[in-house]
PDB file of N, CA and C in Angstrom:
ATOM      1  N   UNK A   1       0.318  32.425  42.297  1.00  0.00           N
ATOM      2  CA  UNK A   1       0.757  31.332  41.464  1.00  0.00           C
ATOM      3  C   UNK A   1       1.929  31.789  40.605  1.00  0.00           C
ATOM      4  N   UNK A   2       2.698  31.002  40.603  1.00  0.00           N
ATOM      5  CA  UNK A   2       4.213  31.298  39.920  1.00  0.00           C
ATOM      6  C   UNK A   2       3.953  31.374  38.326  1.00  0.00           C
ATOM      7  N   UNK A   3       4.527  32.236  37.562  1.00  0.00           N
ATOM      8  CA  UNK A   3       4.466  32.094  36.021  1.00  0.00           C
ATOM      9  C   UNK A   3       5.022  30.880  35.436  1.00  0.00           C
ATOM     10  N   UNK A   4       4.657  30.297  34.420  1.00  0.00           N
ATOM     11  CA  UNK A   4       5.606  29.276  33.585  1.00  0.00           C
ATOM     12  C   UNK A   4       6.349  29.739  32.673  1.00  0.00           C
ATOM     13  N   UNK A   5       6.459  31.149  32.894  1.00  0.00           N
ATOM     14  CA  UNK A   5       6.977  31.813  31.657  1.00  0.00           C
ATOM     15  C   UNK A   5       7.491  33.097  32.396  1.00  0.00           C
ATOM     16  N   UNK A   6       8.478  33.065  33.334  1.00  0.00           N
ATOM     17  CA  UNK A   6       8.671  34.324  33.885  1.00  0.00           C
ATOM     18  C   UNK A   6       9.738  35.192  33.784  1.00  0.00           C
ATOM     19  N   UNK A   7      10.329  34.900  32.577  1.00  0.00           N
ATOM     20  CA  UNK A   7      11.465  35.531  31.551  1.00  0.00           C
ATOM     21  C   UNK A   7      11.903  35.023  30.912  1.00  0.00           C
ATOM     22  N   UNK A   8      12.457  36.026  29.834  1.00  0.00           N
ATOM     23  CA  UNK A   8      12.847  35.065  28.326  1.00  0.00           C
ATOM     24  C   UNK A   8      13.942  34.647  28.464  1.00  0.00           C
ATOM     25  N   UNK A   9      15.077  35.302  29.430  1.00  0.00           N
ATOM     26  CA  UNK A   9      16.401  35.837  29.511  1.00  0.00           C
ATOM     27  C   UNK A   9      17.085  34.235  30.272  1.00  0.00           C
ATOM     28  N   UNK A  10      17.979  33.893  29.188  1.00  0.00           N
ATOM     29  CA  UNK A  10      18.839  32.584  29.347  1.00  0.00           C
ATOM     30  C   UNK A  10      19.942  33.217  29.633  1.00  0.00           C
ATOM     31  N   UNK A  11      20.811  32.203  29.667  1.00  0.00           N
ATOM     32  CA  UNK A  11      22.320  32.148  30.310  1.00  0.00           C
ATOM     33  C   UNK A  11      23.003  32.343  29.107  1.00  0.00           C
ATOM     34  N   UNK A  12      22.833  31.031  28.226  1.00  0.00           N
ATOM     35  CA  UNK A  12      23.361  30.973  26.822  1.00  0.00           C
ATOM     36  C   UNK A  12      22.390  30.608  25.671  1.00  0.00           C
ATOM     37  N   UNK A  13      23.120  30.744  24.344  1.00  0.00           N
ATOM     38  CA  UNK A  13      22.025  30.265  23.401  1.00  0.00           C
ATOM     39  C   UNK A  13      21.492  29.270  23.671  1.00  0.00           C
ATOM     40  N   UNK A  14      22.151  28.102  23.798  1.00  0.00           N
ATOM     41  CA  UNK A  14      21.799  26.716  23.748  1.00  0.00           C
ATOM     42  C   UNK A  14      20.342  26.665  24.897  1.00  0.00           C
ATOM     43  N   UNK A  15      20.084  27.442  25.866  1.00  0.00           N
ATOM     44  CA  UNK A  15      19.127  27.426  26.808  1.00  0.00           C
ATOM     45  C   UNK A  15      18.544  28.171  26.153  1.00  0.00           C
ATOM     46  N   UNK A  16      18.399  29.095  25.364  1.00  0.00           N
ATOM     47  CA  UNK A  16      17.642  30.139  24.504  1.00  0.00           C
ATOM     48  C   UNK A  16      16.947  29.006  23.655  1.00  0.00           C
ATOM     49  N   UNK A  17      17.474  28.286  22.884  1.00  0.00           N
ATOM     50  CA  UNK A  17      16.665  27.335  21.603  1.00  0.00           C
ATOM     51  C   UNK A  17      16.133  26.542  22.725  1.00  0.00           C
ATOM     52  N   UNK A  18      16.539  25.692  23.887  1.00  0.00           N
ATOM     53  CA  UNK A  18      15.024  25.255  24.621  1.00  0.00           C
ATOM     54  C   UNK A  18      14.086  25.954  24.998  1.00  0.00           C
ATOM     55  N   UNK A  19      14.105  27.104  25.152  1.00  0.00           N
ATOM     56  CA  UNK A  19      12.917  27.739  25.971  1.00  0.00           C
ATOM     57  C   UNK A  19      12.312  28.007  24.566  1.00  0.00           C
ATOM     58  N   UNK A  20      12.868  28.084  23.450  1.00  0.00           N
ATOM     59  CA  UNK A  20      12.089  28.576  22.146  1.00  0.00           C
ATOM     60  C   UNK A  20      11.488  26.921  22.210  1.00  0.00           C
ATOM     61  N   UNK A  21      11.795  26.021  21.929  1.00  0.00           N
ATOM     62  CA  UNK A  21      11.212  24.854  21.947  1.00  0.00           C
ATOM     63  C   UNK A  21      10.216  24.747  23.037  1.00  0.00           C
ATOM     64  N   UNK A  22      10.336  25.019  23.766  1.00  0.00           N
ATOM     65  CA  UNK A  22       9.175  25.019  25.277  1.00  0.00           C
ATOM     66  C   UNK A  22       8.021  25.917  25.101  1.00  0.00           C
ATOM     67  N   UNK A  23       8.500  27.028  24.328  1.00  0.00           N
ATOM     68  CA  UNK A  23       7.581  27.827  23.832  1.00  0.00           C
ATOM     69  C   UNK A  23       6.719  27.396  22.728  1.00  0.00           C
ATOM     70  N   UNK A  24       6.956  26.678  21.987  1.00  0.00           N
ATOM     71  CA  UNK A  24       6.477  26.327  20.518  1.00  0.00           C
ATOM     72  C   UNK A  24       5.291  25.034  21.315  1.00  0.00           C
ATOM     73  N   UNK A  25       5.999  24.143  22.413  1.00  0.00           N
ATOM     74  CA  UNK A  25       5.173  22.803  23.087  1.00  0.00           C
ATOM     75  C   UNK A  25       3.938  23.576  23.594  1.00  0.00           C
ATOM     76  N   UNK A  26       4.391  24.189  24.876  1.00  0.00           N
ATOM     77  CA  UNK A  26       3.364  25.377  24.990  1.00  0.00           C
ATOM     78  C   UNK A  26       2.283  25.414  24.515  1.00  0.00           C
ATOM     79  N   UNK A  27       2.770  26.163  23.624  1.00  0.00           N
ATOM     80  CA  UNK A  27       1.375  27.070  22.390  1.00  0.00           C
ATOM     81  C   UNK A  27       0.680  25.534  21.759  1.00  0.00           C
ATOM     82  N   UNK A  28       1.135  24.752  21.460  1.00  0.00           N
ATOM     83  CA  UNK A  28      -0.039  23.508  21.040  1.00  0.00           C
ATOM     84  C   UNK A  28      -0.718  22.817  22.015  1.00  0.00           C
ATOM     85  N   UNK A  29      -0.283  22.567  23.161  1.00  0.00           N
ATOM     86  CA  UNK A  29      -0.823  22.290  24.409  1.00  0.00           C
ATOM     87  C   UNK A  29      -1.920  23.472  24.781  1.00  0.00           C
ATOM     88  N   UNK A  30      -1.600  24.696  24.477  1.00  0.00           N
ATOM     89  CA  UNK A  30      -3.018  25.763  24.963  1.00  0.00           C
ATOM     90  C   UNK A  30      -3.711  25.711  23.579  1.00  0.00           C
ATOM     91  N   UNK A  31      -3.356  25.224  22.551  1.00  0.00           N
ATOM     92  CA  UNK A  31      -4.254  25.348  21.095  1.00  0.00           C
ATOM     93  C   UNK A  31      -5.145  23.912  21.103  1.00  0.00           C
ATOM     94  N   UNK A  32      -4.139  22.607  21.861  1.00  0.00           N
ATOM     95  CA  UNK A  32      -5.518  22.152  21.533  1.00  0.00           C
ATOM     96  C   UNK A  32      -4.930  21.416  23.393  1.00  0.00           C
ATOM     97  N   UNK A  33      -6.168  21.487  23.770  1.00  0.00           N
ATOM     98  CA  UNK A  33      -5.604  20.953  25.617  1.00  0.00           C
ATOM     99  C   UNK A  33      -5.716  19.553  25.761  1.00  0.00           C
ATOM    100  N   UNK A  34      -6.864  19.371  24.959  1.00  0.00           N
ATOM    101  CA  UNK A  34      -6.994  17.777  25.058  1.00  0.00           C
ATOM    102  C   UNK A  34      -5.939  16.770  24.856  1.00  0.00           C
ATOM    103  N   UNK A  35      -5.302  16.039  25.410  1.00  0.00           N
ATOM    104  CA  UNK A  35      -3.743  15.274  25.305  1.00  0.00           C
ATOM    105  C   UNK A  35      -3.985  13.939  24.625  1.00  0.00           C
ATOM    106  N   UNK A  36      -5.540  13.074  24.041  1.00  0.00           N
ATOM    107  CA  UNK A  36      -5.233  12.014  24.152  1.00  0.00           C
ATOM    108  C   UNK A  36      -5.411  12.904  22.015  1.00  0.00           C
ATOM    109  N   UNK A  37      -6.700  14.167  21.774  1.00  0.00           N
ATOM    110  CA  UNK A  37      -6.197  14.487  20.594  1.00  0.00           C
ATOM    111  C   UNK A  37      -4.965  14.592  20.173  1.00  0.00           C
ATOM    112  N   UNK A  38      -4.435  15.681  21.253  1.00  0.00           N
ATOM    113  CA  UNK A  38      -3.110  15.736  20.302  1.00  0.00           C
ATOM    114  C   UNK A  38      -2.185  14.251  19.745  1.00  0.00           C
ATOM    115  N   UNK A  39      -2.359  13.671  20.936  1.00  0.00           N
ATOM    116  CA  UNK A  39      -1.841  11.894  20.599  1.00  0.00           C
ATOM    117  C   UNK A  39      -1.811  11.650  19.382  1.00  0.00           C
ATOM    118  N   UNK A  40      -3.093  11.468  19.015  1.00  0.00           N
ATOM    119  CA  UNK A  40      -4.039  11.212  17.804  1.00  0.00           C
ATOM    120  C   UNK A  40      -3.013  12.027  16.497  1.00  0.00           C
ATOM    121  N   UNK A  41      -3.032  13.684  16.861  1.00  0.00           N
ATOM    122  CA  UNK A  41      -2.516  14.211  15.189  1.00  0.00           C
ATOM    123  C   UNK A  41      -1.186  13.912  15.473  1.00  0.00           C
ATOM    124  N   UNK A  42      -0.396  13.570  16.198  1.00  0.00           N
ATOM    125  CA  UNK A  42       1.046  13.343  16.259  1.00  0.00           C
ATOM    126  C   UNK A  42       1.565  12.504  14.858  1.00  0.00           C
ATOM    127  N   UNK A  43       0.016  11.384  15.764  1.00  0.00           N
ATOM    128  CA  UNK A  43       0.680  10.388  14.444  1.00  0.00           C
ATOM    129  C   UNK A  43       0.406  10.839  12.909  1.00  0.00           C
ATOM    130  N   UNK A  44      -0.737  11.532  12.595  1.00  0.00           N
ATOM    131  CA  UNK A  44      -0.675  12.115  11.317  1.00  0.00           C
ATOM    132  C   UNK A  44       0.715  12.733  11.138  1.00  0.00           C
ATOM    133  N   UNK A  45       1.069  13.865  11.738  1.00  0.00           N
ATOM    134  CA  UNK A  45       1.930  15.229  11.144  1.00  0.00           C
ATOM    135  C   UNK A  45       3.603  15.025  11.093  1.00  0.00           C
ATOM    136  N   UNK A  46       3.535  13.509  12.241  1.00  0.00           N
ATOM    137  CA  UNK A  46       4.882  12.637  12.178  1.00  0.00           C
ATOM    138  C   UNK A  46       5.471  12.613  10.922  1.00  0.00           C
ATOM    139  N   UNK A  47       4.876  12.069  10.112  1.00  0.00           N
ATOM    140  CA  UNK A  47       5.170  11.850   9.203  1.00  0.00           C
ATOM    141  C   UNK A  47       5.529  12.517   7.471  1.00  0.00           C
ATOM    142  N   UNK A  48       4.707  13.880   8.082  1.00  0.00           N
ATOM    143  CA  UNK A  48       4.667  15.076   7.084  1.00  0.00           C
ATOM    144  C   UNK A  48       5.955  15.557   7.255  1.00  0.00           C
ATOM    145  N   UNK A  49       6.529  15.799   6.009  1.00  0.00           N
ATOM    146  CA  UNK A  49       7.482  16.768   6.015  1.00  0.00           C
ATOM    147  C   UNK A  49       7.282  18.462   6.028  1.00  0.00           C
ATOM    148  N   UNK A  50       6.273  18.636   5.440  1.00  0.00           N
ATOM    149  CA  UNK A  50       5.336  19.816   5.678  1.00  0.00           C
ATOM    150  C   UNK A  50       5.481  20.328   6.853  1.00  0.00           C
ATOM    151  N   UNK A  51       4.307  19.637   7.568  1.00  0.00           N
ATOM    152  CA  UNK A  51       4.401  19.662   9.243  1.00  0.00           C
ATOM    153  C   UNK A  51       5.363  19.990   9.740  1.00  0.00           C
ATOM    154  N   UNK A  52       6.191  19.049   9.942  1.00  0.00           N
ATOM    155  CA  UNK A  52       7.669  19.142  10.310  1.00  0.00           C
ATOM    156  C   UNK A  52       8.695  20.338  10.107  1.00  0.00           C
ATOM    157  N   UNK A  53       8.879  20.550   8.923  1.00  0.00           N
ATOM    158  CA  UNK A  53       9.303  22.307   8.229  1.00  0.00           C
ATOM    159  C   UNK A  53       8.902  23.210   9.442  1.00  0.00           C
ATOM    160  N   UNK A  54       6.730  23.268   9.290  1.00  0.00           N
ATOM    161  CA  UNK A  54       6.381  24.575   9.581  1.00  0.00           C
ATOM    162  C   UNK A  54       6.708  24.549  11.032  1.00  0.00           C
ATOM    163  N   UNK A  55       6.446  22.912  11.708  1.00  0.00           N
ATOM    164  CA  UNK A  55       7.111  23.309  13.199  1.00  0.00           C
ATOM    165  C   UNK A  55       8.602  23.773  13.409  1.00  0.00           C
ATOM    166  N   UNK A  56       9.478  23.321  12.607  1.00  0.00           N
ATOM    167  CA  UNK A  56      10.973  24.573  12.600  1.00  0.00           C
ATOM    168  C   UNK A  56      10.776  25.275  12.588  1.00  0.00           C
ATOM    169  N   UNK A  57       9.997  26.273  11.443  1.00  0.00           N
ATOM    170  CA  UNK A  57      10.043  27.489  11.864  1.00  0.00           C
ATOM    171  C   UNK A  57       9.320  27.857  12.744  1.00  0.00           C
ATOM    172  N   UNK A  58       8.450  27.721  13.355  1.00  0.00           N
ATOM    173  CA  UNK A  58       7.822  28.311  14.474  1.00  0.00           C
ATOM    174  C   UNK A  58       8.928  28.886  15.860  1.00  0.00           C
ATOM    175  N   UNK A  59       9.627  27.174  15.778  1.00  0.00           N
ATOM    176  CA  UNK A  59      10.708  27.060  17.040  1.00  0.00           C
ATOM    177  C   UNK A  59      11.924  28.204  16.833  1.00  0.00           C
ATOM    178  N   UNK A  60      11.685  28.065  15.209  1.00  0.00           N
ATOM    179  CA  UNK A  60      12.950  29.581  14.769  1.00  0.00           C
ATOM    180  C   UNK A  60      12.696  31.079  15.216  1.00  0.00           C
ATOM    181  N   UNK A  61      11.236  30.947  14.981  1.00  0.00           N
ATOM    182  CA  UNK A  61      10.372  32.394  15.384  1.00  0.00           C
ATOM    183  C   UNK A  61      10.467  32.626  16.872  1.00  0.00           C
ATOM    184  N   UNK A  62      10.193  31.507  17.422  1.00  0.00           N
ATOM    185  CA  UNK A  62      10.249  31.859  18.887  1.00  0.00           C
ATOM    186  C   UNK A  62      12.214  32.068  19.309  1.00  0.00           C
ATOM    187  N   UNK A  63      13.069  31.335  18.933  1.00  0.00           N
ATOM    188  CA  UNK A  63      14.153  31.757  19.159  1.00  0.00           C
ATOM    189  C   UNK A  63      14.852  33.329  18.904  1.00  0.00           C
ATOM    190  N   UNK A  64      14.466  33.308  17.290  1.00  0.00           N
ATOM    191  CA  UNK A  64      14.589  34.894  17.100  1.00  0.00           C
ATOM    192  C   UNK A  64      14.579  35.508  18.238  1.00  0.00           C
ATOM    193  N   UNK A  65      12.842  35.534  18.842  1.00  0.00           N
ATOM    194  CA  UNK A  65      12.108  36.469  19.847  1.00  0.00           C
ATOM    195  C   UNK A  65      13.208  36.330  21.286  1.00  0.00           C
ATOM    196  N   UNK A  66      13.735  34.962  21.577  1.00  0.00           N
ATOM    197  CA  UNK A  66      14.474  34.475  22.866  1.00  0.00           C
ATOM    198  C   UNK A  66      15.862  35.460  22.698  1.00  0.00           C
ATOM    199  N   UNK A  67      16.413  35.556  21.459  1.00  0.00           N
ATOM    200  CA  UNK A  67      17.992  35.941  20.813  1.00  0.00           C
ATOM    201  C   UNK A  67      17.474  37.381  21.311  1.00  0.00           C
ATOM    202  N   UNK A  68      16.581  38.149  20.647  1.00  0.00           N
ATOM    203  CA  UNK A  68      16.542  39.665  20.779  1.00  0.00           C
ATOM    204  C   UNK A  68      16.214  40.131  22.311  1.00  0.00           C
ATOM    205  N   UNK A  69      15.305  39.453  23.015  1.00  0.00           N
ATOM    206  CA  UNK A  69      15.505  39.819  24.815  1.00  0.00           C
ATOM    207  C   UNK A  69      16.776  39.522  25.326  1.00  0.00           C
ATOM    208  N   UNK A  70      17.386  38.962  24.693  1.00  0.00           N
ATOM    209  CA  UNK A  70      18.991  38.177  25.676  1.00  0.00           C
ATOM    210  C   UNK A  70      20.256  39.821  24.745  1.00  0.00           C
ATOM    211  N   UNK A  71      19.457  40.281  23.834  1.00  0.00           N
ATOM    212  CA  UNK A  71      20.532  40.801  23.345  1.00  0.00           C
ATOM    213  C   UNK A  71      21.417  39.938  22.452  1.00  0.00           C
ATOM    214  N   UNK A  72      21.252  38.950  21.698  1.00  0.00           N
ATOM    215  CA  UNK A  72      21.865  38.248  20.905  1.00  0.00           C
ATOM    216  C   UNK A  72      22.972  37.599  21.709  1.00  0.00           C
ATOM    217  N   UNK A  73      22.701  37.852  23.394  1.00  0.00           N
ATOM    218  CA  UNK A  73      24.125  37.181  24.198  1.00  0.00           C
ATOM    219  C   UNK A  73      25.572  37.557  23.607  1.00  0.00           C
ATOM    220  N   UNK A  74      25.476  38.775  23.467  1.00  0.00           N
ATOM    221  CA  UNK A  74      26.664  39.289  22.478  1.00  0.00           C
ATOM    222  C   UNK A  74      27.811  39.187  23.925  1.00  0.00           C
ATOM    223  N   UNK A  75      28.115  39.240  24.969  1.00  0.00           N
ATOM    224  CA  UNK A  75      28.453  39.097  26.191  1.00  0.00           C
ATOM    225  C   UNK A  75      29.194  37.983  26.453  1.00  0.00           C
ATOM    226  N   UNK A  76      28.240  37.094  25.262  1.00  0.00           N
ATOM    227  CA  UNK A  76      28.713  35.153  26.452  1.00  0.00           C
ATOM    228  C   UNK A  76      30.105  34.829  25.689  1.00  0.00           C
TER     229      UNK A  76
END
């Protein structure tokens, strides 16, 4: 079976911040699997600015992690 995750290593940044975003979808999809819950807190956390914040940074954390395997794409 093929990985869904079978390197970090993008072309350019801009494909680096999706896969950090893909990464962040990911991880709540394996945290909670059930799809019609997550439905459900969407609509709560929509609306939080809180929420909202801590999911930036997450997507920031995972980019960091995308930037330092690519080498900061110092290259492109």
């Amino acid at each position: 079976m093929a990985s869904w995750l079978p390197t970090l290593i993008t072309k350019t940044p801009e494909e680096g911040y999706e896969l950090a975003v893909k990464l962040s979808r990911v991880a709540v999809k394996m945290t909670q699997p059930d799809a019609d819950m997550r439905n459900k807190l969407r609509t709560e956390y929509a609306g939080s600015s809180d929420a909202l914040i801590a999911s930036s940074q997450v997507v920031a954390t995972h980019f960091a992690t995308v930037a330092a395997a690519n080498g900061y794409w110092k290259d492109v």
